[in-house]
Protein backbone atom coordinates (compact mmCIF):
# COMPACT_ATOMS: atom_id res chain seq x y z
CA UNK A 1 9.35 7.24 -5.51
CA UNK A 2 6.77 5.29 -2.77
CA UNK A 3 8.54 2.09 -1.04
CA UNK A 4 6.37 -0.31 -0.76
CA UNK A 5 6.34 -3.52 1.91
CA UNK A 6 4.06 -6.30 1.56
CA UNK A 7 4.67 -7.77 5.11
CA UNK A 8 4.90 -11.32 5.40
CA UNK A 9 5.38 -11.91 1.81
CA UNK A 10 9.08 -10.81 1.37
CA UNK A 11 7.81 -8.59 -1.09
CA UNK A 12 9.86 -4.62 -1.26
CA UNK A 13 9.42 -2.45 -4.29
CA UNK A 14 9.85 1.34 -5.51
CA UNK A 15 7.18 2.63 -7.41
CA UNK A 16 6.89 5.68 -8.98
CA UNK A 17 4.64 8.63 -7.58
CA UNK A 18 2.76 10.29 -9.71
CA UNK A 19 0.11 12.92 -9.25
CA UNK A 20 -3.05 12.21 -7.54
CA UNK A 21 -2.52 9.28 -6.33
CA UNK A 22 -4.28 7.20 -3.65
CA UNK A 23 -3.15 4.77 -1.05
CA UNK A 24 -5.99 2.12 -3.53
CA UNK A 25 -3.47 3.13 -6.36
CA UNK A 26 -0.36 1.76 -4.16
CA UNK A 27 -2.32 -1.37 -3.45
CA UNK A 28 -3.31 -2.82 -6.97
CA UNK A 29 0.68 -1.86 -8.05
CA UNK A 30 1.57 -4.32 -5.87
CA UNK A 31 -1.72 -7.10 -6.55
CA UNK A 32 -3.99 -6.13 -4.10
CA UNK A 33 -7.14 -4.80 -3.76
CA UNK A 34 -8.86 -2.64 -0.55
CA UNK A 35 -10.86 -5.81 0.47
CA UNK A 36 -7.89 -8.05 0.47
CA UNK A 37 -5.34 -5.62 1.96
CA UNK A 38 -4.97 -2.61 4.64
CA UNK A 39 -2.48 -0.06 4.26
CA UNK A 40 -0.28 1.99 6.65
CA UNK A 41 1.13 5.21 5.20
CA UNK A 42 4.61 5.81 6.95
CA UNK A 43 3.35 4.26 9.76
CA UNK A 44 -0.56 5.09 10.14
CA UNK A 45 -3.20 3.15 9.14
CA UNK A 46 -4.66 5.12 5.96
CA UNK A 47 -7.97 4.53 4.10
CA UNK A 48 -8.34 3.57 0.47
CA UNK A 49 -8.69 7.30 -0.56
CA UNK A 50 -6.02 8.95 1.16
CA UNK A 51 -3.47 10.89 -1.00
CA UNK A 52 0.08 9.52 -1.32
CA UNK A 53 2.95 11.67 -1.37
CA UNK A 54 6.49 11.18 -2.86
CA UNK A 55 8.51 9.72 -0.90
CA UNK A 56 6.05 7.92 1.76
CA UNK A 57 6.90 4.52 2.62
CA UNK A 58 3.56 1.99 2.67
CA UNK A 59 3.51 -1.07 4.47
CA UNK A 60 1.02 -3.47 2.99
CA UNK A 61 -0.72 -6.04 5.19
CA UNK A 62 -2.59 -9.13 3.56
CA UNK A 63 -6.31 -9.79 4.88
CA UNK A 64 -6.23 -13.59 6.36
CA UNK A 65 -10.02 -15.26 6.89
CA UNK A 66 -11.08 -18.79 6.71
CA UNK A 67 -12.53 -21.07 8.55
């Protein structure tokens, strides 16, 4: 299992890890895509195609821009 934290949006979930998978995979589990989020891998910022292990914990942080 990955735990997953969407900060700011009292958002904390357990997905299931499967083979192969990417920190891009983590994000659109939990709604997001790489342009609207950036992901720290137990406690690292980590790019869109870095593996994800079982058992890491990712910390999602929302994108803000406006005006």
């Amino acid at each position: 299992m990955i735990k997953v934290k969407v900060i700011g949006r009292k958002i904390e979930k357990e997905i299931e890890w499967q083979k192969g998978m990417k920190v891009a995979d983590v994000l659109r589990a939990v709604g997001f895509n790489t342009e609207s989020a950036i992901a720290k891998v137990n406690g690292k910022v980590a790019l869109e195609d870095d593996p994800i292990k079982d058992g890491d914990y990712v910390e999602v942080i929302p994108v803000v821009s406006g005006g």
